[in-house]
PDB file of N, CA and C in Angstrom:
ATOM      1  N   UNK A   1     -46.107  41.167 -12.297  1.00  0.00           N
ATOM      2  CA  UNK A   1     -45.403  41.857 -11.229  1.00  0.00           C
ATOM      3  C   UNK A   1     -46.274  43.000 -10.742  1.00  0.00           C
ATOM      4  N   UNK A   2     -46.407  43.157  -9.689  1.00  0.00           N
ATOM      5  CA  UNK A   2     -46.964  44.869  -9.035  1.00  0.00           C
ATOM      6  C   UNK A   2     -46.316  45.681  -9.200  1.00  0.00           C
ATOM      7  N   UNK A   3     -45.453  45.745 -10.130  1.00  0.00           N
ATOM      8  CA  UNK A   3     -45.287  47.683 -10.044  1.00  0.00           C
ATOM      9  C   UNK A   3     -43.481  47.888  -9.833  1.00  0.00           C
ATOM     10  N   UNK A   4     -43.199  46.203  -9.643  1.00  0.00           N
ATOM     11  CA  UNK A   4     -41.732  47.122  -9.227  1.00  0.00           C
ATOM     12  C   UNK A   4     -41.179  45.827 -10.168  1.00  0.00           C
ATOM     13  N   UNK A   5     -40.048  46.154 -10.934  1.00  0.00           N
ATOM     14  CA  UNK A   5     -39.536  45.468 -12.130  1.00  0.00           C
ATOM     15  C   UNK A   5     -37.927  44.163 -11.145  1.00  0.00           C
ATOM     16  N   UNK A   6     -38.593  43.369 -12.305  1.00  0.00           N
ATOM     17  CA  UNK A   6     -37.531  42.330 -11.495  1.00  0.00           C
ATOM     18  C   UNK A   6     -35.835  42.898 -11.280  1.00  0.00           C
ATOM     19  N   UNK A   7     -35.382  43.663 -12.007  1.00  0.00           N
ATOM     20  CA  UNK A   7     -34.273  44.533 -11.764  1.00  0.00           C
ATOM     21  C   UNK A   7     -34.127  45.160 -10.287  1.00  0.00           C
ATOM     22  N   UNK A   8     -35.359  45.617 -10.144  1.00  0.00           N
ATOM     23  CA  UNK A   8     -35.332  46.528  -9.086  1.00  0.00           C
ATOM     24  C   UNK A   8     -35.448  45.514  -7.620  1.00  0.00           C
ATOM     25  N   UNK A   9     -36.350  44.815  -7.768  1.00  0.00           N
ATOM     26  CA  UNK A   9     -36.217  43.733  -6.945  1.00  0.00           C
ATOM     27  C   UNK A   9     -34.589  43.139  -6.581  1.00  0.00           C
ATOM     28  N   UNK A  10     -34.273  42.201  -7.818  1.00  0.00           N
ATOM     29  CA  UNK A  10     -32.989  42.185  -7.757  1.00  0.00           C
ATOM     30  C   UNK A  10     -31.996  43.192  -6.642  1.00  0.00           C
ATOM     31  N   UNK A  11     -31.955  44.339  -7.028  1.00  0.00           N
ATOM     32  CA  UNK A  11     -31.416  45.545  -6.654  1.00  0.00           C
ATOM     33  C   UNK A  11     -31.314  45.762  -4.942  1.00  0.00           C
ATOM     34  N   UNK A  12     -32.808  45.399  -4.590  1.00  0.00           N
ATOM     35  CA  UNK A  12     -33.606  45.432  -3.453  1.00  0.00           C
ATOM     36  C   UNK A  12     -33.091  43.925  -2.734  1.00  0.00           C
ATOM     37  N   UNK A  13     -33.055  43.337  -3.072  1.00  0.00           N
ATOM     38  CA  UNK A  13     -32.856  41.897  -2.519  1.00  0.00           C
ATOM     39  C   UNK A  13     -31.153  42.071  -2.152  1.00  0.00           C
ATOM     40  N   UNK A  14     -30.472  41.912  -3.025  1.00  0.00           N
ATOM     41  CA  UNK A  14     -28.767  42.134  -2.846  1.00  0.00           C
ATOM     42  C   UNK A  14     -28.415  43.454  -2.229  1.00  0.00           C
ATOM     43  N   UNK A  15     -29.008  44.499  -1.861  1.00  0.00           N
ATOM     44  CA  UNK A  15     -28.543  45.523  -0.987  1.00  0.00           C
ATOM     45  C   UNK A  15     -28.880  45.103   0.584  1.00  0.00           C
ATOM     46  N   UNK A  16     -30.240  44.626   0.645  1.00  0.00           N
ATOM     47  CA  UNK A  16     -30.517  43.807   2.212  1.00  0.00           C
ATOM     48  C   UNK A  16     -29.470  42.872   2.381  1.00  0.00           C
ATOM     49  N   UNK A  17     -29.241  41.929   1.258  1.00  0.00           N
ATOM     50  CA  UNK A  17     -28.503  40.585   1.490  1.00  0.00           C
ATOM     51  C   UNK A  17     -26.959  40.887   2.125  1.00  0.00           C
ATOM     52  N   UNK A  18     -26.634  42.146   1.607  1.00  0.00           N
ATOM     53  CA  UNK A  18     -25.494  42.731   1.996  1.00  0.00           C
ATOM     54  C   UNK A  18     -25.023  42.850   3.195  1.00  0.00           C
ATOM     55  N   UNK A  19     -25.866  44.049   3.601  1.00  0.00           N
ATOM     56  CA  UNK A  19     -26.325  44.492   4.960  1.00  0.00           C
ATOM     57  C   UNK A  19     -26.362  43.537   6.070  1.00  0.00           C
ATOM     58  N   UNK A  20     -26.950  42.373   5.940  1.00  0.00           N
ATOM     59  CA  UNK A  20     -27.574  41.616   6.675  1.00  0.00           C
ATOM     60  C   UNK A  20     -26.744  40.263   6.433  1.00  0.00           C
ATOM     61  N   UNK A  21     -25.919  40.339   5.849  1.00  0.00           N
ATOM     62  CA  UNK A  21     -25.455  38.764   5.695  1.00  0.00           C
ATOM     63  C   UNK A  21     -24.937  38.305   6.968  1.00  0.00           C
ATOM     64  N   UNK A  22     -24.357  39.307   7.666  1.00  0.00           N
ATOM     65  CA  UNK A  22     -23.749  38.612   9.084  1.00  0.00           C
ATOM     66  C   UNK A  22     -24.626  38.463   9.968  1.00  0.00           C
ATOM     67  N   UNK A  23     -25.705  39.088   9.779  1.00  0.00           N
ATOM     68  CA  UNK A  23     -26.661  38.718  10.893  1.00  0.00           C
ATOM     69  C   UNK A  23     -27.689  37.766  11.201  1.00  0.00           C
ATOM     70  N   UNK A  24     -27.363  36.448  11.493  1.00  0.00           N
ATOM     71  CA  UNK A  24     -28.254  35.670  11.314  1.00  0.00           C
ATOM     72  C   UNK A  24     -28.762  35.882  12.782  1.00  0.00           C
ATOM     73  N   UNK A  25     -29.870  35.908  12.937  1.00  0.00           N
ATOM     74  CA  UNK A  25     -30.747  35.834  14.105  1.00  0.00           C
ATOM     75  C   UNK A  25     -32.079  35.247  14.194  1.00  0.00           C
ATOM     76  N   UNK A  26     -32.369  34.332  15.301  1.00  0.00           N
ATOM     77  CA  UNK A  26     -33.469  33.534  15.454  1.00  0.00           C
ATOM     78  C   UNK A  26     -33.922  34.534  16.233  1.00  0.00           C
ATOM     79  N   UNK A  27     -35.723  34.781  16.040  1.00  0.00           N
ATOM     80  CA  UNK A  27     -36.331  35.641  17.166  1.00  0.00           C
ATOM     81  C   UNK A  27     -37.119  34.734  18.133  1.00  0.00           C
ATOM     82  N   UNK A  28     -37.181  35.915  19.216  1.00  0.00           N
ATOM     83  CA  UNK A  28     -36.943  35.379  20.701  1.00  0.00           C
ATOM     84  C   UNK A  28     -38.469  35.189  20.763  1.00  0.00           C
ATOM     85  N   UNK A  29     -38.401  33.704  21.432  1.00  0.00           N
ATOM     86  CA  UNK A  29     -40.142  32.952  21.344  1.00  0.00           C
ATOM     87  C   UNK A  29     -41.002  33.861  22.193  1.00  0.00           C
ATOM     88  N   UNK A  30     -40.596  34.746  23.271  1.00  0.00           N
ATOM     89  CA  UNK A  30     -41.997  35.588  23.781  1.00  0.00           C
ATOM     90  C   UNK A  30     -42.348  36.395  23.280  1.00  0.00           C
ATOM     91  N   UNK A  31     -41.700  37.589  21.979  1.00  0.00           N
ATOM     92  CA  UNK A  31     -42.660  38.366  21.287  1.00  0.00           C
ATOM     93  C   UNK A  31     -43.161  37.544  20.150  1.00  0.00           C
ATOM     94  N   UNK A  32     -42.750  36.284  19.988  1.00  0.00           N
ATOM     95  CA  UNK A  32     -43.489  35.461  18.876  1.00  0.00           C
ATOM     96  C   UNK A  32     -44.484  34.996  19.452  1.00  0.00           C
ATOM     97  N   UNK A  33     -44.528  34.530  20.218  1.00  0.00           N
ATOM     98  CA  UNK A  33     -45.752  33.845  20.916  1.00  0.00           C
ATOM     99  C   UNK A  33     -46.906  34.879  21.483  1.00  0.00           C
ATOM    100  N   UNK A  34     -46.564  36.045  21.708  1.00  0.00           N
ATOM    101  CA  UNK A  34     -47.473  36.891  21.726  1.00  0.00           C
ATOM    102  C   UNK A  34     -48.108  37.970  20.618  1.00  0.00           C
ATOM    103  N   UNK A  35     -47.432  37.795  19.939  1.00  0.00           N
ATOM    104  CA  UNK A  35     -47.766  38.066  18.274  1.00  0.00           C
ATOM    105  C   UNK A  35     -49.248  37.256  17.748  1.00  0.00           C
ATOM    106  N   UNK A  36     -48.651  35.788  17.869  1.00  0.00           N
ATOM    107  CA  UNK A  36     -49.447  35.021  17.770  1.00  0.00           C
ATOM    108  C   UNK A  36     -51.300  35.353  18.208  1.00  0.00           C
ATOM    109  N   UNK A  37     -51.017  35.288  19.502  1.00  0.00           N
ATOM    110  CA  UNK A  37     -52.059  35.571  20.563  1.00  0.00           C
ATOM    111  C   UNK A  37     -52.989  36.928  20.149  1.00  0.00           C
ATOM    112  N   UNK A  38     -52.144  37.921  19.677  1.00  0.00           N
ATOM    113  CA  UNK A  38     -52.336  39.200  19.117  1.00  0.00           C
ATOM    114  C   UNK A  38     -52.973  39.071  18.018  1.00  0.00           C
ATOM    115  N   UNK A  39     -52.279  38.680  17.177  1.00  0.00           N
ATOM    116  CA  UNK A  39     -52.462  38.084  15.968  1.00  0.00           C
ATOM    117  C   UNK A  39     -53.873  37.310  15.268  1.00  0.00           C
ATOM    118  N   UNK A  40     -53.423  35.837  15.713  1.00  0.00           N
ATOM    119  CA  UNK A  40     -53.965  35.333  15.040  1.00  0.00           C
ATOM    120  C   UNK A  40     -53.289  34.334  14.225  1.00  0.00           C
ATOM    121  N   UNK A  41     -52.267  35.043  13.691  1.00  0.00           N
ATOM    122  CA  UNK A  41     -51.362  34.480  13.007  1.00  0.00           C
ATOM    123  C   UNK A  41     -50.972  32.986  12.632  1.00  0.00           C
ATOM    124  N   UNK A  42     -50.321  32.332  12.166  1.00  0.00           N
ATOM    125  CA  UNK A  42     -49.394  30.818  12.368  1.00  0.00           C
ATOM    126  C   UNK A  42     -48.069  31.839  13.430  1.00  0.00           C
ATOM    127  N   UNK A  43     -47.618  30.899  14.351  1.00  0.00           N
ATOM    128  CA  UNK A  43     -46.254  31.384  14.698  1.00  0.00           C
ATOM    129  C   UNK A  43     -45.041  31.081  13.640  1.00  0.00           C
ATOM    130  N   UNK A  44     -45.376  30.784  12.658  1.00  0.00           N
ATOM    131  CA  UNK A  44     -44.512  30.260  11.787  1.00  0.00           C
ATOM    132  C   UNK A  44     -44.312  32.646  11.290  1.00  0.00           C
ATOM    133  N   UNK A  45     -45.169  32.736  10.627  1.00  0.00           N
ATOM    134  CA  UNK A  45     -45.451  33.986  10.476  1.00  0.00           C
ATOM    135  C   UNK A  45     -45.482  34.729  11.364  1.00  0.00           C
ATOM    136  N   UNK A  46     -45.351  34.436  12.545  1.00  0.00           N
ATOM    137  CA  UNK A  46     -45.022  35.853  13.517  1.00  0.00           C
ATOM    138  C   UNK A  46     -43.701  35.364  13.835  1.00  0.00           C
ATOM    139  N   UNK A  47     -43.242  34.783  13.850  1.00  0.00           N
ATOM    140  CA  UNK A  47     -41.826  34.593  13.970  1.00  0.00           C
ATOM    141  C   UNK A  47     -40.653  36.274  13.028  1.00  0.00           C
ATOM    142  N   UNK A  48     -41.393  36.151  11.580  1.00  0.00           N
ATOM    143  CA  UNK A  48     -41.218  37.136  10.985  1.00  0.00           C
ATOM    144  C   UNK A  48     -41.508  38.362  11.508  1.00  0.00           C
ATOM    145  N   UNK A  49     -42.596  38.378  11.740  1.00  0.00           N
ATOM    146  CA  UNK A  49     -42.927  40.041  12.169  1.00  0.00           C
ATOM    147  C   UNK A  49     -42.161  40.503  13.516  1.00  0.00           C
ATOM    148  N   UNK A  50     -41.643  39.261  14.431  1.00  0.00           N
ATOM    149  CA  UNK A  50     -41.270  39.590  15.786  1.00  0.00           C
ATOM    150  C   UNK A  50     -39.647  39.478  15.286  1.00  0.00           C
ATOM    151  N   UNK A  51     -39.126  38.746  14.100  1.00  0.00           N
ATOM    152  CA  UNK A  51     -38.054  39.262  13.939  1.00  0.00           C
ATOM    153  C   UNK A  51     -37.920  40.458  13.637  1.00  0.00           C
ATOM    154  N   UNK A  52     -38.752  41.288  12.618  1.00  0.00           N
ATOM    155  CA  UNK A  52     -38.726  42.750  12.292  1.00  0.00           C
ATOM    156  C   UNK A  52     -38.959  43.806  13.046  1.00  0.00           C
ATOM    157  N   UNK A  53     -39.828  43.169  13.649  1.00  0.00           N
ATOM    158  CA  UNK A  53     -39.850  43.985  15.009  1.00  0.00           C
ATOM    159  C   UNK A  53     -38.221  44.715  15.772  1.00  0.00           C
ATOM    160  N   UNK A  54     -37.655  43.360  16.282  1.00  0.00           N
ATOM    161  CA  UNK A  54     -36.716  43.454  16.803  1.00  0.00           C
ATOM    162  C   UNK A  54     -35.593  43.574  16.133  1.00  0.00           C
ATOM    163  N   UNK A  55     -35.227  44.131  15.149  1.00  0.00           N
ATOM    164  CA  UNK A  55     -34.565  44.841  14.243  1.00  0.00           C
ATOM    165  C   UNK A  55     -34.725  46.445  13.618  1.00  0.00           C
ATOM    166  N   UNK A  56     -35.874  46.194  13.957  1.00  0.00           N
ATOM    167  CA  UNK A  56     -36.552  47.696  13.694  1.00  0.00           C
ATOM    168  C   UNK A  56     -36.190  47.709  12.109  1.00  0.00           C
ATOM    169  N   UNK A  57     -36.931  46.539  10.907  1.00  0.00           N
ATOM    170  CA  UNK A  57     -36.967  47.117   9.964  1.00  0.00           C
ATOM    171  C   UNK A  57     -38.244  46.508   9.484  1.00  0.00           C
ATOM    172  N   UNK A  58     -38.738  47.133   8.403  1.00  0.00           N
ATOM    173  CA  UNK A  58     -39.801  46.919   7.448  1.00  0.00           C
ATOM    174  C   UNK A  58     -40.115  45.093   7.305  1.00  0.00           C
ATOM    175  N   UNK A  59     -41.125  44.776   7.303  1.00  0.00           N
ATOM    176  CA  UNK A  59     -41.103  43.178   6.773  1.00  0.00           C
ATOM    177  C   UNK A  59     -41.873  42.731   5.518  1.00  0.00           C
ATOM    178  N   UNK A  60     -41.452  42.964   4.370  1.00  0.00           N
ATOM    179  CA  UNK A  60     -41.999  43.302   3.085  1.00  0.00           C
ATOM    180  C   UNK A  60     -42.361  42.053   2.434  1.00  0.00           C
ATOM    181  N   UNK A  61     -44.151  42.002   2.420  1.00  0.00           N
ATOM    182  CA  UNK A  61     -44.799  40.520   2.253  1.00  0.00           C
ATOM    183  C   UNK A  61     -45.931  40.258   1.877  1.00  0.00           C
ATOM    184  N   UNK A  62     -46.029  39.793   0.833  1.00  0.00           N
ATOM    185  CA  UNK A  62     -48.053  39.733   0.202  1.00  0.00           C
ATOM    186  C   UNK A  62     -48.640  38.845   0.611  1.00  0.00           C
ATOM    187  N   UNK A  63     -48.236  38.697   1.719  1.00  0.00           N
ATOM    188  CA  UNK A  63     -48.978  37.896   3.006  1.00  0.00           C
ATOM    189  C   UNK A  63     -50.467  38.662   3.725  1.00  0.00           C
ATOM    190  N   UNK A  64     -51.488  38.510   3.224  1.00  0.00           N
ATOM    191  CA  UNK A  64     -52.732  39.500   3.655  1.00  0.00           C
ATOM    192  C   UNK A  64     -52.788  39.429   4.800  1.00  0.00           C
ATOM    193  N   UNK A  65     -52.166  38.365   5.813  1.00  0.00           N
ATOM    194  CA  UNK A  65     -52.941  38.193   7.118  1.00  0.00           C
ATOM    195  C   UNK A  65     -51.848  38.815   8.009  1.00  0.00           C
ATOM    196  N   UNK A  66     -50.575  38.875   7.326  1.00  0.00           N
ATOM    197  CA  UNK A  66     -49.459  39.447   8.193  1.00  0.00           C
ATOM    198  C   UNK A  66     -49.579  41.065   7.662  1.00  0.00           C
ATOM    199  N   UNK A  67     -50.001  41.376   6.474  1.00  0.00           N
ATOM    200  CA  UNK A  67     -50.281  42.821   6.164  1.00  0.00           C
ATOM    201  C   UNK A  67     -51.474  43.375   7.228  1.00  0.00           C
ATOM    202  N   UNK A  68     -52.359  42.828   7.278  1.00  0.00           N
ATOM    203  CA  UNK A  68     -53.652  43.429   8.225  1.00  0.00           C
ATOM    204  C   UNK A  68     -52.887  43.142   9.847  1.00  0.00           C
ATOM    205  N   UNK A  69     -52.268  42.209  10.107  1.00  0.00           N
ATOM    206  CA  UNK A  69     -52.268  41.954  11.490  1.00  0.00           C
ATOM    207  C   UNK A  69     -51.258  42.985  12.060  1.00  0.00           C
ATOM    208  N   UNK A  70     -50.189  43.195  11.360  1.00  0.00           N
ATOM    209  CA  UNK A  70     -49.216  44.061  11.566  1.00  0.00           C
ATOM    210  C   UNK A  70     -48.832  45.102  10.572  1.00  0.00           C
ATOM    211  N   UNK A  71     -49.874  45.741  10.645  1.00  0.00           N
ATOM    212  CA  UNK A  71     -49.811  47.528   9.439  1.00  0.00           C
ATOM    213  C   UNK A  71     -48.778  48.673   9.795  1.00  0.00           C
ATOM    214  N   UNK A  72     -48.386  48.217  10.937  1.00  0.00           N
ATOM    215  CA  UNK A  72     -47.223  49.214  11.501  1.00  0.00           C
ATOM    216  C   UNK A  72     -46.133  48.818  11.289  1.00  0.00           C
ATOM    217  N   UNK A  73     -45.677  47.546  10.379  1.00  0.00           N
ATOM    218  CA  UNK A  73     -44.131  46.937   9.816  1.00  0.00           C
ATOM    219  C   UNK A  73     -44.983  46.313   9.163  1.00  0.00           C
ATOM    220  N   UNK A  74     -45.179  45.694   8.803  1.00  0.00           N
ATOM    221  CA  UNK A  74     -45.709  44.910   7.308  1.00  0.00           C
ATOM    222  C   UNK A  74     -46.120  46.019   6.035  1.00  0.00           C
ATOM    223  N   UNK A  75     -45.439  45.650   5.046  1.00  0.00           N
ATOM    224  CA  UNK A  75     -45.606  46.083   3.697  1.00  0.00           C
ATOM    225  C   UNK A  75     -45.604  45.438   2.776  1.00  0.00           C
ATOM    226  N   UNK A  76     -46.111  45.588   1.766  1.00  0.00           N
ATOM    227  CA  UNK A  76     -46.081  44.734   0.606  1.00  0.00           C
ATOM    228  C   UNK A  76     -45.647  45.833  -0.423  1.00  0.00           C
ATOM    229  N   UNK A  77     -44.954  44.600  -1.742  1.00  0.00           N
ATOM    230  CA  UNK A  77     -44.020  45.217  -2.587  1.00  0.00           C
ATOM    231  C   UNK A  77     -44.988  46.726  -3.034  1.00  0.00           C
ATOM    232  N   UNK A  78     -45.717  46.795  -3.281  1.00  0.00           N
ATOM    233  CA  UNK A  78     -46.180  48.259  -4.231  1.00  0.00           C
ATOM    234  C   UNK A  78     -45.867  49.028  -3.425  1.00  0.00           C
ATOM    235  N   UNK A  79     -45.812  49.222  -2.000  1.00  0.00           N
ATOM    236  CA  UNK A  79     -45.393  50.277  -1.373  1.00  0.00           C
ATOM    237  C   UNK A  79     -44.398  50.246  -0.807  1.00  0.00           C
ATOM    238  N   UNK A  80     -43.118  49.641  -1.180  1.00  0.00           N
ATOM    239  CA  UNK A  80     -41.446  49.357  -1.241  1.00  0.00           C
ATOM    240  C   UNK A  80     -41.337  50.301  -2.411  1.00  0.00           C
ATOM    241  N   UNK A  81     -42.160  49.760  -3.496  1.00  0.00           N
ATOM    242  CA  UNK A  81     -41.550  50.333  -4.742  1.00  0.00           C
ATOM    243  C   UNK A  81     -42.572  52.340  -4.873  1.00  0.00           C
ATOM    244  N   UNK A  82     -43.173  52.341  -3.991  1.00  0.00           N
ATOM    245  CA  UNK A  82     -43.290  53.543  -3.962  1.00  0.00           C
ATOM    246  C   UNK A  82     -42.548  54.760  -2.670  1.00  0.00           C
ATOM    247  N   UNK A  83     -41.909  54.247  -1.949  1.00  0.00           N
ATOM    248  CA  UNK A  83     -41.026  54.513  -1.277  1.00  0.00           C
ATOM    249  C   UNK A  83     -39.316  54.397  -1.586  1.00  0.00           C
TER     250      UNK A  83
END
């Protein structure tokens, strides 16, 4: 594990799941598709970031190519668990 204990994860996972259970939302194909373009990306993976985007929350992922492409919402767990 990096740094943050499966408890806490746990913890972390079921407080989003909460929050968010009613909200199912597909994101909208023109900031995905320009993500992409931006990017680099798969649109499979900017699909994510353009959902977070448009939610305005964090998109927490040890995904290197979505961490470098999008450093302004992409995080990965060590710095969840240091926040």
């Amino acid at each position: 594990m990096i740094g943050v204990e499966v408890d806490q994860c746990l913890l972390i996972m079921k407080t989003l799941e909460r929050r968010y259970r009613h909200s199912k939302r597909a994101p909208r194909s023109e900031p995905v598709l320009k993500q992409v373009r931006i990017s680099r990306c798969s649109a499979y993976d900017c699909e994510y970031a353009a959902l977070a985007y448009d939610l305005n929350i964090p998109l927490i992922t040890e995904d290197r190519g979505l961490l470098e492409a999008f450093p302004d919402i992409a995080c990965d767990m060590r710095a969840l668990a240091i926040s």
